[in-house]
PDB file of N, CA and C in Angstrom:
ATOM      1  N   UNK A   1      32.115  -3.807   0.018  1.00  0.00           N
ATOM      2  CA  UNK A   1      31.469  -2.984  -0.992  1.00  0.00           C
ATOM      3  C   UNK A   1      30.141  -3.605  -1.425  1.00  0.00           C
ATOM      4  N   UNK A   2      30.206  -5.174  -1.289  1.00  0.00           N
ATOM      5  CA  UNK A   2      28.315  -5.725  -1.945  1.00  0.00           C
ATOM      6  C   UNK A   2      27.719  -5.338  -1.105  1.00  0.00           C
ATOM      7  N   UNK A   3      28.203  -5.593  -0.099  1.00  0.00           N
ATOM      8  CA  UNK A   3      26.990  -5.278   1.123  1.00  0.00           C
ATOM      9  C   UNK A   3      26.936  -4.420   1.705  1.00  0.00           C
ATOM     10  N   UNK A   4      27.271  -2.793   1.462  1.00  0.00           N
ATOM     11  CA  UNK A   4      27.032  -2.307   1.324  1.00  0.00           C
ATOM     12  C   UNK A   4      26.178  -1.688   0.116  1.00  0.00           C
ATOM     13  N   UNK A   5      26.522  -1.992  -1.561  1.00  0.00           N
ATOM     14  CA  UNK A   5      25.363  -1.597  -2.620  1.00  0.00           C
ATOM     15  C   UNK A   5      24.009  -2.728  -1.892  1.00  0.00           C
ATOM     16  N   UNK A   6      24.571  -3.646  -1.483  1.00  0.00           N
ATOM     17  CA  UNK A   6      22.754  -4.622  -1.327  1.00  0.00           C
ATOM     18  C   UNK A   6      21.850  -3.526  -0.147  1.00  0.00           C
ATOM     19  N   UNK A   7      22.860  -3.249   0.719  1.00  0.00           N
ATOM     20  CA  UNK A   7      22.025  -2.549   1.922  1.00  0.00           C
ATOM     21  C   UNK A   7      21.721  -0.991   1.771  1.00  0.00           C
ATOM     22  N   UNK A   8      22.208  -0.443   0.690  1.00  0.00           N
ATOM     23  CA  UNK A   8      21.743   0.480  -0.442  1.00  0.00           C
ATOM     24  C   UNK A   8      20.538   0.139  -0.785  1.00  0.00           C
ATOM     25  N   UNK A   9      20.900  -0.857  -1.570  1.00  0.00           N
ATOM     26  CA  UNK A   9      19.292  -1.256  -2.761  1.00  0.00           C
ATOM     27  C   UNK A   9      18.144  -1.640  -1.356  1.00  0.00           C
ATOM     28  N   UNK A  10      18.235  -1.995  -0.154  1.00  0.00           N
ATOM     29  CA  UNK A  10      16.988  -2.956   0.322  1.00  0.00           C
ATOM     30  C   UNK A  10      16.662  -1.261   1.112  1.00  0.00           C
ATOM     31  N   UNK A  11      17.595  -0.399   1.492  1.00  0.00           N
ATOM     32  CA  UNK A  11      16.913   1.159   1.898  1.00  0.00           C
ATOM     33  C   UNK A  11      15.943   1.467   0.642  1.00  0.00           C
ATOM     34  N   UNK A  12      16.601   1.371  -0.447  1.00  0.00           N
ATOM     35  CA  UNK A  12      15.783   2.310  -1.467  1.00  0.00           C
ATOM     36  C   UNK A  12      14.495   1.673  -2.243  1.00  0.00           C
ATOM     37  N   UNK A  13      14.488   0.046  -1.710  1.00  0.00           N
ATOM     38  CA  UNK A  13      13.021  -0.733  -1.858  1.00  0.00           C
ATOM     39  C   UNK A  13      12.317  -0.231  -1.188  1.00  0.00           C
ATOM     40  N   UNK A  14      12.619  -0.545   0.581  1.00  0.00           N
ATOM     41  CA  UNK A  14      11.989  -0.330   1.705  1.00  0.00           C
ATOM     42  C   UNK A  14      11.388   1.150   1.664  1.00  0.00           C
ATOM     43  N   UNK A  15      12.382   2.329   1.054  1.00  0.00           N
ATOM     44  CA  UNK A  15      11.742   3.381   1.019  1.00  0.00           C
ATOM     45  C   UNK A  15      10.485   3.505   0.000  1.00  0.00           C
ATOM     46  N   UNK A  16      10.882   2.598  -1.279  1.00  0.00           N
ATOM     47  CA  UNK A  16       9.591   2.659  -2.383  1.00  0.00           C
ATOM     48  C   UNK A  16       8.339   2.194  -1.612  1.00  0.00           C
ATOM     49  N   UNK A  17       8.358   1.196  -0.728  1.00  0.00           N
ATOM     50  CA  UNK A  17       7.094   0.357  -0.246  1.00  0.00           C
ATOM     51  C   UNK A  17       6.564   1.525   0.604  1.00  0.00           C
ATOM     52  N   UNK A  18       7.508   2.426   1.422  1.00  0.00           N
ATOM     53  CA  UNK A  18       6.563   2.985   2.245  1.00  0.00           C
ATOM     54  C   UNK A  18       6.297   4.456   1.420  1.00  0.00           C
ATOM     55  N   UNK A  19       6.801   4.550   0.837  1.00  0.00           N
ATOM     56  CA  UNK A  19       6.008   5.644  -0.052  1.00  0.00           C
ATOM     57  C   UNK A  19       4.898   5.281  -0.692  1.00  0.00           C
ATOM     58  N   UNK A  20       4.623   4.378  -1.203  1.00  0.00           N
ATOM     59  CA  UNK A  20       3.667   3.656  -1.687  1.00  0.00           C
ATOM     60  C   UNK A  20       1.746   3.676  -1.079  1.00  0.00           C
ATOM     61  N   UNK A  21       2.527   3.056   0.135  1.00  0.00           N
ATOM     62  CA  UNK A  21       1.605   3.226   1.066  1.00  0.00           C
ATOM     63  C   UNK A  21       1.231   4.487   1.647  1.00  0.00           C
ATOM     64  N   UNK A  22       2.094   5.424   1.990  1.00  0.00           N
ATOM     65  CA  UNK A  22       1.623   6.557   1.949  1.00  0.00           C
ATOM     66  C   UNK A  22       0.764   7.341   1.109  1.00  0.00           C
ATOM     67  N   UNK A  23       1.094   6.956  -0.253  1.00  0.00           N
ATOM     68  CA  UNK A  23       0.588   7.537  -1.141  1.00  0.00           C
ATOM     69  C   UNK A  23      -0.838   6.695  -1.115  1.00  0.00           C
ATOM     70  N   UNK A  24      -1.399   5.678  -1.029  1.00  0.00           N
ATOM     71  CA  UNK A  24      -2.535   4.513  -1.097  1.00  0.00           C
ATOM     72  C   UNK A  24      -3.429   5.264   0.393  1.00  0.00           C
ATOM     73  N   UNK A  25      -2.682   5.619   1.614  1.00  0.00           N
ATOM     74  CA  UNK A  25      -3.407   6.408   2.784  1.00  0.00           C
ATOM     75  C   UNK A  25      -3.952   7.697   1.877  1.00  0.00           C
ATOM     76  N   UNK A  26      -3.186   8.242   1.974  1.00  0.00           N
ATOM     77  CA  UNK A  26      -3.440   9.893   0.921  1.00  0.00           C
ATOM     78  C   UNK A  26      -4.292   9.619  -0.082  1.00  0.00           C
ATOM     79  N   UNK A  27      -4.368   8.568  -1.123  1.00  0.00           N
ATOM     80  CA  UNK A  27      -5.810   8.725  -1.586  1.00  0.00           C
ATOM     81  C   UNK A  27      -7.076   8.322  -0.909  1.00  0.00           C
ATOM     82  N   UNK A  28      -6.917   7.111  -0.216  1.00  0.00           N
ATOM     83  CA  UNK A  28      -8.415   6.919   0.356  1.00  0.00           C
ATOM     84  C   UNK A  28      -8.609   7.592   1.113  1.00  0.00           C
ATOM     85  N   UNK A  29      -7.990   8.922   2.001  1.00  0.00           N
ATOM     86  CA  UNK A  29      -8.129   9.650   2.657  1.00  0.00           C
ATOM     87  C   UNK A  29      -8.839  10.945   2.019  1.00  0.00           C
ATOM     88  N   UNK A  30      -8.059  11.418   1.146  1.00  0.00           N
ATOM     89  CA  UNK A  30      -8.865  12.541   0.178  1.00  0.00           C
ATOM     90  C   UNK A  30     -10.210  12.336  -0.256  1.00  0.00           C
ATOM     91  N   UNK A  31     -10.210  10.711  -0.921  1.00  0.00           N
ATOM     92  CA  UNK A  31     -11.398  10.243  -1.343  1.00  0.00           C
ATOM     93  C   UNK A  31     -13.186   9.976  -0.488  1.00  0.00           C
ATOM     94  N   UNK A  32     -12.422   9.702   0.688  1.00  0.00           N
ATOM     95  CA  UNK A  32     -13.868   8.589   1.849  1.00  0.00           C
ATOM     96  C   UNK A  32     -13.141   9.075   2.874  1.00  0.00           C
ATOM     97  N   UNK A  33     -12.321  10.536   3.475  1.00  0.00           N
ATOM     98  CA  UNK A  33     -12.247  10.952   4.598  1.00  0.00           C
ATOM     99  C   UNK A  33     -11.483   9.998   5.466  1.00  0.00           C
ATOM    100  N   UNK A  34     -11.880  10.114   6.879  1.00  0.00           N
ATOM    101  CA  UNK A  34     -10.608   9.109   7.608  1.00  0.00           C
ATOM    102  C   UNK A  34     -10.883   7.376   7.127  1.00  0.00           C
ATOM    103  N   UNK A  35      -9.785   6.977   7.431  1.00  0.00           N
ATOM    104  CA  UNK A  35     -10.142   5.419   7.212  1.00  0.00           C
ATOM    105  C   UNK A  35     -10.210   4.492   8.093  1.00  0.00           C
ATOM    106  N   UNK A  36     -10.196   3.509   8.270  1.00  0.00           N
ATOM    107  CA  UNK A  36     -10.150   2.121   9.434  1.00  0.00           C
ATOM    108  C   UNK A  36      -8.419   2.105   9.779  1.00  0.00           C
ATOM    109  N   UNK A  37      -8.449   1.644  11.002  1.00  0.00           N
ATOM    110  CA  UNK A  37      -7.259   1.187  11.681  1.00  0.00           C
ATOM    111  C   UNK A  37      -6.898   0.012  11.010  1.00  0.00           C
ATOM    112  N   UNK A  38      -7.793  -0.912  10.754  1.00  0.00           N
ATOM    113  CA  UNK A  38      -7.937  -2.242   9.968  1.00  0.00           C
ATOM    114  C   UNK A  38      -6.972  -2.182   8.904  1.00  0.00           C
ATOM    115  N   UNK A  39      -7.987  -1.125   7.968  1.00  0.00           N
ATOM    116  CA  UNK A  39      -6.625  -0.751   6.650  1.00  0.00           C
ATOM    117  C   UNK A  39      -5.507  -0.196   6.636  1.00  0.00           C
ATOM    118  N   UNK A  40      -5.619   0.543   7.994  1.00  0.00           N
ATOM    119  CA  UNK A  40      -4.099   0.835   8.286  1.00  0.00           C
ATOM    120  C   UNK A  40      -2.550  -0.127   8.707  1.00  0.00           C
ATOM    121  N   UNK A  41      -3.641  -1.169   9.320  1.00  0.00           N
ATOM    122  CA  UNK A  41      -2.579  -2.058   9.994  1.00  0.00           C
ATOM    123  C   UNK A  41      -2.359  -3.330   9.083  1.00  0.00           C
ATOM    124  N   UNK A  42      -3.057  -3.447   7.354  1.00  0.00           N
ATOM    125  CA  UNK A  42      -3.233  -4.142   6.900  1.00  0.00           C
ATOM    126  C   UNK A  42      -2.040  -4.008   5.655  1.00  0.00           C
ATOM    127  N   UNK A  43      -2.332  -2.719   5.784  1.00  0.00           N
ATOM    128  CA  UNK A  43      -1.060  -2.125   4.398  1.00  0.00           C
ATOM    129  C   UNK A  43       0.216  -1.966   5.055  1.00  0.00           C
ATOM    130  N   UNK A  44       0.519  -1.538   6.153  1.00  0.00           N
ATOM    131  CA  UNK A  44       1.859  -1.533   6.510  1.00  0.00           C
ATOM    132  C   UNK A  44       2.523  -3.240   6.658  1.00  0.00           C
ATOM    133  N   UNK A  45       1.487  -3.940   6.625  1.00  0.00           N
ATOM    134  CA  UNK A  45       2.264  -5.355   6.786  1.00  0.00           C
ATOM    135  C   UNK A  45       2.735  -5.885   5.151  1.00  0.00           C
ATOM    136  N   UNK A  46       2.110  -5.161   4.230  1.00  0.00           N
ATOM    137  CA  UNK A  46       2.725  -5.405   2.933  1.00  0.00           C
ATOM    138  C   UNK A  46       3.645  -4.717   2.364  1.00  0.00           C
ATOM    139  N   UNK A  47       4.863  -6.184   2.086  1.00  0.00           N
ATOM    140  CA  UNK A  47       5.969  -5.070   1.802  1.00  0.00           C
ATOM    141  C   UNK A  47       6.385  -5.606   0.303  1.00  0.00           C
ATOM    142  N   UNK A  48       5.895  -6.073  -0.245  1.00  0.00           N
ATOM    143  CA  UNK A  48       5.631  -6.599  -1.639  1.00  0.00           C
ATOM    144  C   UNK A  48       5.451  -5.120  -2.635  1.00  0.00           C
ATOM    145  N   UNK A  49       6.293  -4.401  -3.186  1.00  0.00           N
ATOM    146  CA  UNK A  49       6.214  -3.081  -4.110  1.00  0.00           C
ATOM    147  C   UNK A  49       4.359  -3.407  -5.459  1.00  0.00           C
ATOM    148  N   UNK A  50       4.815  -5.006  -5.897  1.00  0.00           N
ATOM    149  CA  UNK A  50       3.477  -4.920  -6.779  1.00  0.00           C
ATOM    150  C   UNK A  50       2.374  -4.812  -6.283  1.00  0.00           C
ATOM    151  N   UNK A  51       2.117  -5.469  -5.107  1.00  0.00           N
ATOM    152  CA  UNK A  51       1.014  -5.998  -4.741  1.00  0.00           C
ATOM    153  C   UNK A  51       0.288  -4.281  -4.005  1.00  0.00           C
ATOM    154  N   UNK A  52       1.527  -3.586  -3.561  1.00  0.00           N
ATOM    155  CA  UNK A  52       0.498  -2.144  -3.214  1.00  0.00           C
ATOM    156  C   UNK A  52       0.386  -1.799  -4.578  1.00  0.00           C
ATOM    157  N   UNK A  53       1.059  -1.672  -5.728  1.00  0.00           N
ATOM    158  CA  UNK A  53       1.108  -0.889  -6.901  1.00  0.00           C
ATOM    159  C   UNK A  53      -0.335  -1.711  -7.288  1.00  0.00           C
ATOM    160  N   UNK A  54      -0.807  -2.740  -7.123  1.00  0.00           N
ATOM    161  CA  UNK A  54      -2.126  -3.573  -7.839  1.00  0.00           C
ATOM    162  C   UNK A  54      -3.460  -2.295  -6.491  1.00  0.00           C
ATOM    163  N   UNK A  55      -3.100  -2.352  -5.293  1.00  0.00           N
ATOM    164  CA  UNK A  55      -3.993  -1.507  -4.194  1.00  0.00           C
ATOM    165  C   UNK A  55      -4.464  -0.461  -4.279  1.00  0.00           C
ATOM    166  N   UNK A  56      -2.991   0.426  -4.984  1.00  0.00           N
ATOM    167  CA  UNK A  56      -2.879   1.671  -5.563  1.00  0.00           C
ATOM    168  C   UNK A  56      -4.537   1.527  -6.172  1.00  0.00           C
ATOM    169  N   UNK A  57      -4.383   1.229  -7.354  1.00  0.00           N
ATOM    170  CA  UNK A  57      -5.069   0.815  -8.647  1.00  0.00           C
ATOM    171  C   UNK A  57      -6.770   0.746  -8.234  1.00  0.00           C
ATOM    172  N   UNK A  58      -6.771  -0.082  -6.827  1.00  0.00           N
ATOM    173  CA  UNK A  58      -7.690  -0.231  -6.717  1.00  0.00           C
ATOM    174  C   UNK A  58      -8.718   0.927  -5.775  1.00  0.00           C
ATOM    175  N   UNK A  59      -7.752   1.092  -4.964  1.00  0.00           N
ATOM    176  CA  UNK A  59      -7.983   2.448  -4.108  1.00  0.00           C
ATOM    177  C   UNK A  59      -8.502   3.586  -5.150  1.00  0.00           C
ATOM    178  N   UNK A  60      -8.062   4.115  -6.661  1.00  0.00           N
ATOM    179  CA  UNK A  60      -8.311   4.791  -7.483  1.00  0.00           C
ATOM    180  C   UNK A  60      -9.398   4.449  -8.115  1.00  0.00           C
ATOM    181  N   UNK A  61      -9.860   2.927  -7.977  1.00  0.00           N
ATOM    182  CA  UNK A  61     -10.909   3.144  -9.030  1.00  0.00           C
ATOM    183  C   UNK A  61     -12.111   2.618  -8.231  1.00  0.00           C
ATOM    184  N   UNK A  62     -11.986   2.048  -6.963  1.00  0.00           N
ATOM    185  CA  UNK A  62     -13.252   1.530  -5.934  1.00  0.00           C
ATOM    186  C   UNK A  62     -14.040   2.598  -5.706  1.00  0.00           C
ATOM    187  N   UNK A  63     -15.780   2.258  -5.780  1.00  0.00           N
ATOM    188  CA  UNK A  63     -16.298   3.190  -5.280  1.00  0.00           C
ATOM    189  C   UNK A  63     -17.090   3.484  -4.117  1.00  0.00           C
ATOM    190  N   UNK A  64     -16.127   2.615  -2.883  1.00  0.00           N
ATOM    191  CA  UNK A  64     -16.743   2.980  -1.821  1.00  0.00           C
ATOM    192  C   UNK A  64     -15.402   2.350  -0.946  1.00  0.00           C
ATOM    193  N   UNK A  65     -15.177   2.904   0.031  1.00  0.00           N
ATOM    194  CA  UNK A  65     -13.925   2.368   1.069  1.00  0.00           C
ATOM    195  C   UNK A  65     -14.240   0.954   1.485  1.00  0.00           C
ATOM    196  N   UNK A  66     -15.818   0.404   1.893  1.00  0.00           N
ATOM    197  CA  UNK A  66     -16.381  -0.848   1.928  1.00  0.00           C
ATOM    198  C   UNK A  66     -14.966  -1.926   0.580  1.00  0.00           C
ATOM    199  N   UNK A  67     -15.199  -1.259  -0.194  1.00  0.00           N
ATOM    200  CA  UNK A  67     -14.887  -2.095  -1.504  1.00  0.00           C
ATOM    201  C   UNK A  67     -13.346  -2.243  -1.718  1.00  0.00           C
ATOM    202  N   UNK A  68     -12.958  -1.403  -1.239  1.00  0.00           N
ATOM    203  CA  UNK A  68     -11.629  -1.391  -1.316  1.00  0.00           C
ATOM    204  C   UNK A  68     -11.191  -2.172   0.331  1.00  0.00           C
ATOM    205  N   UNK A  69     -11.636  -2.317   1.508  1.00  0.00           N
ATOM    206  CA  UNK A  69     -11.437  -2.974   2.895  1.00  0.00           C
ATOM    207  C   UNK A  69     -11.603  -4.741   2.420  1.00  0.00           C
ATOM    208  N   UNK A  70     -12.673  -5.018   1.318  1.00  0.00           N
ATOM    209  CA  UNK A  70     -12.793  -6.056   0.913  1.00  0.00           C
ATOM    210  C   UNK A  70     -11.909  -6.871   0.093  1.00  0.00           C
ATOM    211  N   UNK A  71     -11.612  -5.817  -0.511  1.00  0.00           N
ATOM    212  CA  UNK A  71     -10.286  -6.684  -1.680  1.00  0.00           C
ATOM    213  C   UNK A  71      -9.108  -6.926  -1.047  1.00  0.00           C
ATOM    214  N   UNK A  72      -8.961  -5.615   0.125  1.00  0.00           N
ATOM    215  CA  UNK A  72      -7.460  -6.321   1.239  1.00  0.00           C
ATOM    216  C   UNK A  72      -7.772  -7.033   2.060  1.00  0.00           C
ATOM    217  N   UNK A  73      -8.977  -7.345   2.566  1.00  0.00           N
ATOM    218  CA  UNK A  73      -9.533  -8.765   3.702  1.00  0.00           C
ATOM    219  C   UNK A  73      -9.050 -10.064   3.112  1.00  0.00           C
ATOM    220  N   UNK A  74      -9.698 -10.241   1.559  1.00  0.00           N
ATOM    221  CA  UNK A  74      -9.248 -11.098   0.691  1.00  0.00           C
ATOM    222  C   UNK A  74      -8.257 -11.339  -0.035  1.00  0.00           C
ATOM    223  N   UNK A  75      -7.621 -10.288   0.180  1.00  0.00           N
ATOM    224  CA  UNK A  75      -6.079 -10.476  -0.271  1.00  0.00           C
ATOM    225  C   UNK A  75      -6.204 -10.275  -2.246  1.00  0.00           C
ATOM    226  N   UNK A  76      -7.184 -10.172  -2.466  1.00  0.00           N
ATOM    227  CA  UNK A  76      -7.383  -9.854  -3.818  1.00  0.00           C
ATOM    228  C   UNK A  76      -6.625  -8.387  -4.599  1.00  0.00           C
ATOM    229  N   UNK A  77      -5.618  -8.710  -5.119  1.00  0.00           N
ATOM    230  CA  UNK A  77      -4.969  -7.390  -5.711  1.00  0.00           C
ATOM    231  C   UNK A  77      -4.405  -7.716  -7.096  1.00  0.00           C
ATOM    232  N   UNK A  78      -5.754  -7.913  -7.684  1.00  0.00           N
ATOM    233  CA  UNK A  78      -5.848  -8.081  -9.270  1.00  0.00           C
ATOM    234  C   UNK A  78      -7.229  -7.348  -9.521  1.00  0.00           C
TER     235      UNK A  78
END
């Protein structure tokens, strides 16, 4: 029965992270049109829920895709 609720809970993380990211594609996409492969292959390797929720944030308020490719090169998600 734990391991089954644990392997419950790590589906319903794993599903938050990639919704996440979906949702982080879907805005810089709406925003600056298609994006880099770069940022594509950069966000699926993060599976940390805050650290996209800090990307989110930034993706919403950067004003140029340049600016937002920079803060995930640097790993900066504050």
């Amino acid at each position: 029965a734990r391991g089954e609720a644990r392997g419950k809970a790590e589906g319903l993380a794993e599903g938050k992270v990639k919704n996440e990211v979906r949702t982080i594609f879907r805005l810089l996409t709406r925003r600056f049109g298609n994006i880099s492969e770069m940022i594509e292959e950069e966000l699926v390797k993060i599976t940390n829920f805050e650290r996209l929720d800090q990307l989110w944030d930034i993706a919403y308020d950067c004003q140029t895709l340049e600016e937002f490719e920079d803060a995930l090169k640097r790993g900066c998600y504050d």
